[in-house]
Protein backbone atom coordinates (compact mmCIF):
# COMPACT_ATOMS: atom_id res chain seq x y z
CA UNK A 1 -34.77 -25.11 61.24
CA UNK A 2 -32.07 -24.76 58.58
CA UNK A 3 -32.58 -22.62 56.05
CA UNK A 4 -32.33 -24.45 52.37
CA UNK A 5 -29.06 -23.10 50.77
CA UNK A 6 -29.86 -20.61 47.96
CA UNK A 7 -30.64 -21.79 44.27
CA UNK A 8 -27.20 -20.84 42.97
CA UNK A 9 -25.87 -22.65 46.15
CA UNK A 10 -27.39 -25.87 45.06
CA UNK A 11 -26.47 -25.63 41.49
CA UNK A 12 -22.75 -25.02 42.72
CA UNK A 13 -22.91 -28.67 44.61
CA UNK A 14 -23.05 -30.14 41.00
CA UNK A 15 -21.73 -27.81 38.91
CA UNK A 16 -18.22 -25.79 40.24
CA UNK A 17 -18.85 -22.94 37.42
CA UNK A 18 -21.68 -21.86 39.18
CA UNK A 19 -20.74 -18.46 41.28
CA UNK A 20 -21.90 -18.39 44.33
CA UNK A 21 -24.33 -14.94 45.38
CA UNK A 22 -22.46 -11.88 46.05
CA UNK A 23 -24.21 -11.93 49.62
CA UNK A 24 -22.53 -15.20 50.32
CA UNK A 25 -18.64 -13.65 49.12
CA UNK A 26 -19.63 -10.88 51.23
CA UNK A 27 -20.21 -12.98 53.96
CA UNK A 28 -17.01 -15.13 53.67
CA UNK A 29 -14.70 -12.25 53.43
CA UNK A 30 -16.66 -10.73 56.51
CA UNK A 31 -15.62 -14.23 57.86
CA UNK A 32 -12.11 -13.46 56.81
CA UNK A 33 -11.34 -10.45 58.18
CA UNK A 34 -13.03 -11.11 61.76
CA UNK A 35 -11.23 -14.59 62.24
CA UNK A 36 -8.58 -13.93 64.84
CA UNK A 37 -6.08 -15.79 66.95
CA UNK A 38 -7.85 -16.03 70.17
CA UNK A 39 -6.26 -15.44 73.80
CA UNK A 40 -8.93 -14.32 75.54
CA UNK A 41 -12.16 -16.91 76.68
CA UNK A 42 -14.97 -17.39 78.83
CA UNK A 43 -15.25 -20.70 80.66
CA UNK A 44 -18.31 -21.47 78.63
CA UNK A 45 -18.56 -25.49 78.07
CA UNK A 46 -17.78 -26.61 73.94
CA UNK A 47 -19.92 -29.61 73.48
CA UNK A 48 -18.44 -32.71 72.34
CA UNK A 49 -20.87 -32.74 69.18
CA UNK A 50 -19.75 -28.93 68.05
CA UNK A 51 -16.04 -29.94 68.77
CA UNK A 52 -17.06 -33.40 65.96
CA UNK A 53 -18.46 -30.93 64.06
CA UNK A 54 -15.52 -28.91 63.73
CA UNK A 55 -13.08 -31.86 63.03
CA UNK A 56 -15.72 -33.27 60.50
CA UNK A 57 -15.70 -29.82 58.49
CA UNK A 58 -11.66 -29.79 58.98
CA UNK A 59 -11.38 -33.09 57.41
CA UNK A 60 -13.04 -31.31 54.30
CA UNK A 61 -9.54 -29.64 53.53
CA UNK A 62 -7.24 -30.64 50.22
CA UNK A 63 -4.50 -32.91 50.79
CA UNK A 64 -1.73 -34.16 48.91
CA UNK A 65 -2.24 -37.53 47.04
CA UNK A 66 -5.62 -37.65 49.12
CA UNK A 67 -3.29 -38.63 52.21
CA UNK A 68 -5.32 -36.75 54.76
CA UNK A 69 -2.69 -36.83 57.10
CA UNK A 70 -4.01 -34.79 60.05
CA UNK A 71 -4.42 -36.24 63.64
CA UNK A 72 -6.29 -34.30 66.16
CA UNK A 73 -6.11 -35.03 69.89
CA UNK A 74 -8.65 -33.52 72.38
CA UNK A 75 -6.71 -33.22 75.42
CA UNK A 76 -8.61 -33.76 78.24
CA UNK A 77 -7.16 -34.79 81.38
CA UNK A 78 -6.36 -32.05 83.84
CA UNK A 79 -2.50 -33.29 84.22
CA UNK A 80 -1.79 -33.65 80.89
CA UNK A 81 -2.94 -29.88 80.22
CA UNK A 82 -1.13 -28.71 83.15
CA UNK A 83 2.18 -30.28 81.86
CA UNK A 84 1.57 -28.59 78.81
CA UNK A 85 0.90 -25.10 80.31
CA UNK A 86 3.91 -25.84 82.13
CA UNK A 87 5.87 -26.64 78.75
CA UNK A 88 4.81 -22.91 77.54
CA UNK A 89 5.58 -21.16 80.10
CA UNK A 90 9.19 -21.97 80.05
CA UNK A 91 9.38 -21.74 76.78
CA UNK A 92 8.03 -18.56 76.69
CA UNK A 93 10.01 -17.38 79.45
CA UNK A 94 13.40 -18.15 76.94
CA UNK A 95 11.91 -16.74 74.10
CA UNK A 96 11.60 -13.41 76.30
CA UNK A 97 15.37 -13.75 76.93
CA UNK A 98 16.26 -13.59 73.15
CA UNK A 99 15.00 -9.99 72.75
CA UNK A 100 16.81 -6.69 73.85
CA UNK A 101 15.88 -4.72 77.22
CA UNK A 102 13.23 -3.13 75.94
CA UNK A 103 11.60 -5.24 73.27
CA UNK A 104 11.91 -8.61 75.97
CA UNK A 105 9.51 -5.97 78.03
CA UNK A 106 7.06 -5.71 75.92
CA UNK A 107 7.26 -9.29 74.87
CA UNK A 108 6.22 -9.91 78.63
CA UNK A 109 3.49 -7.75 78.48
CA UNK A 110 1.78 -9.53 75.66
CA UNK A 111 -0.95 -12.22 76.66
CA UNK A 112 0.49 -15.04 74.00
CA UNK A 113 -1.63 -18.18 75.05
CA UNK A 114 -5.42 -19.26 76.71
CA UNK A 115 -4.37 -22.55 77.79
CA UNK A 116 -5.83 -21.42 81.28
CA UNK A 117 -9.10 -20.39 80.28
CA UNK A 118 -9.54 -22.35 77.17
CA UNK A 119 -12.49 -25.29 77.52
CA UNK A 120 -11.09 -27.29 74.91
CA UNK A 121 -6.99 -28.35 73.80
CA UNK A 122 -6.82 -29.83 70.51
CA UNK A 123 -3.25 -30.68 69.78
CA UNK A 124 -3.07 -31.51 65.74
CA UNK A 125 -0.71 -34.04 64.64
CA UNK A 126 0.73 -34.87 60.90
CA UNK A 127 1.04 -38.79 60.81
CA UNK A 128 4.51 -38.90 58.41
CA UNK A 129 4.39 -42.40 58.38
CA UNK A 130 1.11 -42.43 56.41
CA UNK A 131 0.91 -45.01 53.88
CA UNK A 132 -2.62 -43.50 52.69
CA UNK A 133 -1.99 -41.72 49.55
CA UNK A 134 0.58 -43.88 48.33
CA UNK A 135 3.38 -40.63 48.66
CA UNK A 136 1.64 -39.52 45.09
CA UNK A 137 3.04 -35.73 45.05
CA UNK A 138 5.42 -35.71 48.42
CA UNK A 139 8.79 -37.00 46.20
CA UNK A 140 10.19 -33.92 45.47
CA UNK A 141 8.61 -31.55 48.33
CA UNK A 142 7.71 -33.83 51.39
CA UNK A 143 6.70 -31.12 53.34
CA UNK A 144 3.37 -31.11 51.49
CA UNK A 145 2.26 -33.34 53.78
CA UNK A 146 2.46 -31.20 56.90
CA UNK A 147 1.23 -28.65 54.37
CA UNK A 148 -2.02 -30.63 54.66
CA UNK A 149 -2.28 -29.89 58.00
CA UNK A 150 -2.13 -26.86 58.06
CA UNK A 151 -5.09 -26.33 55.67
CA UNK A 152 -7.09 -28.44 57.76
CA UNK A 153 -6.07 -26.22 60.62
CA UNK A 154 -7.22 -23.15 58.81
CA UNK A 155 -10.49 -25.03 57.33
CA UNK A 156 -11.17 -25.73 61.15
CA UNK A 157 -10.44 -22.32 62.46
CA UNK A 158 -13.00 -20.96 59.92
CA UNK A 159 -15.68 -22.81 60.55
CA UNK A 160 -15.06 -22.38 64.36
CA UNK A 161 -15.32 -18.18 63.90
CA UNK A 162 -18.83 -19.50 61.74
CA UNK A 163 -20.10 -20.94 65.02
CA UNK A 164 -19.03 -17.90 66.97
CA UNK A 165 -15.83 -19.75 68.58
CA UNK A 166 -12.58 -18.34 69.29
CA UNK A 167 -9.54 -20.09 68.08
CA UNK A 168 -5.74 -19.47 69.10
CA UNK A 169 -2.59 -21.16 67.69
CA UNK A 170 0.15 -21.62 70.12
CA UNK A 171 3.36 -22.26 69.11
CA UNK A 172 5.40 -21.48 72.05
CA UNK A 173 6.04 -24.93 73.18
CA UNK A 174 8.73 -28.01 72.38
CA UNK A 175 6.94 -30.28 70.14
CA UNK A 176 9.21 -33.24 71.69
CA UNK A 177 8.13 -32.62 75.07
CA UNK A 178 4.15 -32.16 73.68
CA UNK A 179 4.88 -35.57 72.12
CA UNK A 180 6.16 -36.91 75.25
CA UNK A 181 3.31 -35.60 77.31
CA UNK A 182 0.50 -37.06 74.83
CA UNK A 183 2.18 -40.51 74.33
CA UNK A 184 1.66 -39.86 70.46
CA UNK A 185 3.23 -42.43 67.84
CA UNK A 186 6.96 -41.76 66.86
CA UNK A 187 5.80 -40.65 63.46
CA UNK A 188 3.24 -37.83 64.15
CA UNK A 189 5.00 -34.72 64.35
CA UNK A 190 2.99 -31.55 66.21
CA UNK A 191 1.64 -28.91 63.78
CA UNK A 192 -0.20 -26.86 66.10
CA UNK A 193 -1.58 -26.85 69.58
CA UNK A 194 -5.14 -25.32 69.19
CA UNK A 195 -7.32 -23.40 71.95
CA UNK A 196 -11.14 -23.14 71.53
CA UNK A 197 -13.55 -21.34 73.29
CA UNK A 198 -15.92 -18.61 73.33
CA UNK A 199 -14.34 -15.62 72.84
CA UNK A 200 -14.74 -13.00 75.55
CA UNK A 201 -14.24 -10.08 73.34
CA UNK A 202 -14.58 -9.44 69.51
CA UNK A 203 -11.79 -7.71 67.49
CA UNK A 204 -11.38 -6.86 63.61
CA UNK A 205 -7.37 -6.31 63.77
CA UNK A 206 -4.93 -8.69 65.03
CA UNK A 207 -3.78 -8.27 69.07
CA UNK A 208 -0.26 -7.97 68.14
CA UNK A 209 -1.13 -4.87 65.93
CA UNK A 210 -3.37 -3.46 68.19
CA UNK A 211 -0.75 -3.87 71.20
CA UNK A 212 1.97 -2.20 68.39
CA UNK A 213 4.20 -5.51 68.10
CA UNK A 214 3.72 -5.35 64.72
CA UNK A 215 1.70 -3.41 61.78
CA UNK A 216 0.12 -5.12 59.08
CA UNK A 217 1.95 -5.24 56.04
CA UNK A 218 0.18 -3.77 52.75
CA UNK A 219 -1.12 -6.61 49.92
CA UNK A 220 1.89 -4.94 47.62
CA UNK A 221 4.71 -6.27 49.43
CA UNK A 222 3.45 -9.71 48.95
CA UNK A 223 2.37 -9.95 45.22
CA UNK A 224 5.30 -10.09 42.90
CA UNK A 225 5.12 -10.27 39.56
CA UNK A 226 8.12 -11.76 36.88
């Protein structure tokens, strides 16, 4: 059984200027700082109603004009995946090129994907040739739209970590040959190519700063005042 939300919970449904408990902003920046880009899963099943589950609570993200322009695709057939592992992996093997000697070495070393091990692809599309929304806030920056995307990327990665699921972003592939592959509609464009599955490991810093690719930057640099 489901616990009933708290009374402050409930008030906040109807009325925004309601805070929400301190447990409950405890708990979501708990959320925030354990949500990681997974590599590393068990071969644990994802059931086809958790997977809905996490589109449905995706589809809860803002949007410009209310265009909800966000197209997931569960990739499921055993070639298809395979021709997109393929796709990474020499595409990953360039990318190692571009570095010097010893940074290309320690590129190598890093584990950058789970396509293997993942249970579930979810490849997530922005549909540019939406009419929905009637292009209300996309005239002078377009790129909200893919924008859109991305938050409903994020909302879904969040409420994955909820459920104890492991999410990883890869972005090591050519989005023309991923479009190829999928037989997608000229107008979606790939935002993200999305692994889920149950972690095998839990970590509160980021892989690429605990395997010393790169530090996390202090709050400071970021917030600039004029």
């Amino acid at each position: 059984m489901v616990a009933p939300a708290p009374e402050s919970c409930r008030q906040a449904d109807s009325d925004p200027s309601v805070l929400w408990p301190d447990l409950f902003r405890q708990q979501l920046e708990h959320l925030l700082r354990w949500r990681r880009d997974e590599r590393h899963f068990r071969s644990d099943v994802v059931s086809e109603r958790l997977l809905r589950e996490l589109v449905d609570h995706a589809c809860l993200a803002p949007s410009v004009g209310h265009s909800q322009p966000w197209r997931f695709v569960h990739v499921v057939d055993d070639d298809r995946r395979s021709r997109i592992i393929d796709i990474f992996e020499r595409e990953n093997t360039a990318a190692a090129a571009l570095y010097p000697e010893e940074r290309s070495r320690h590129y190598a070393a890093l584990k950058l994907s789970g396509l293997r091990e993942a249970p579930v692809h979810l490849a997530v599309f922005c549909d540019e040739g939406t009419a929905v929304g009637h292009s209300l806030g996309r005239r002078t920056m377009p790129e909200t739209l893919r924008y859109s995307v991305v938050c409903a990327i994020h909302t879904l990665w969040l409420a994955a970590h909820a459920r104890g699921l492991g999410v990883g972003w890869v972005s090591i592939l050519d989005p023309g040959a991923v479009r190829e592959c999928l037989d997608t509609p000229p107008d979606w464009a790939l935002v993200a190519y999305l692994c889920i599955g149950w972690p095998k490991e839990a970590h509160s810093i980021p892989e690429l700063e605990r395997k010393k690719w790169q530090e996390r930057l202090p709050t400071e640099t970021f917030l600039i005042d004029r």
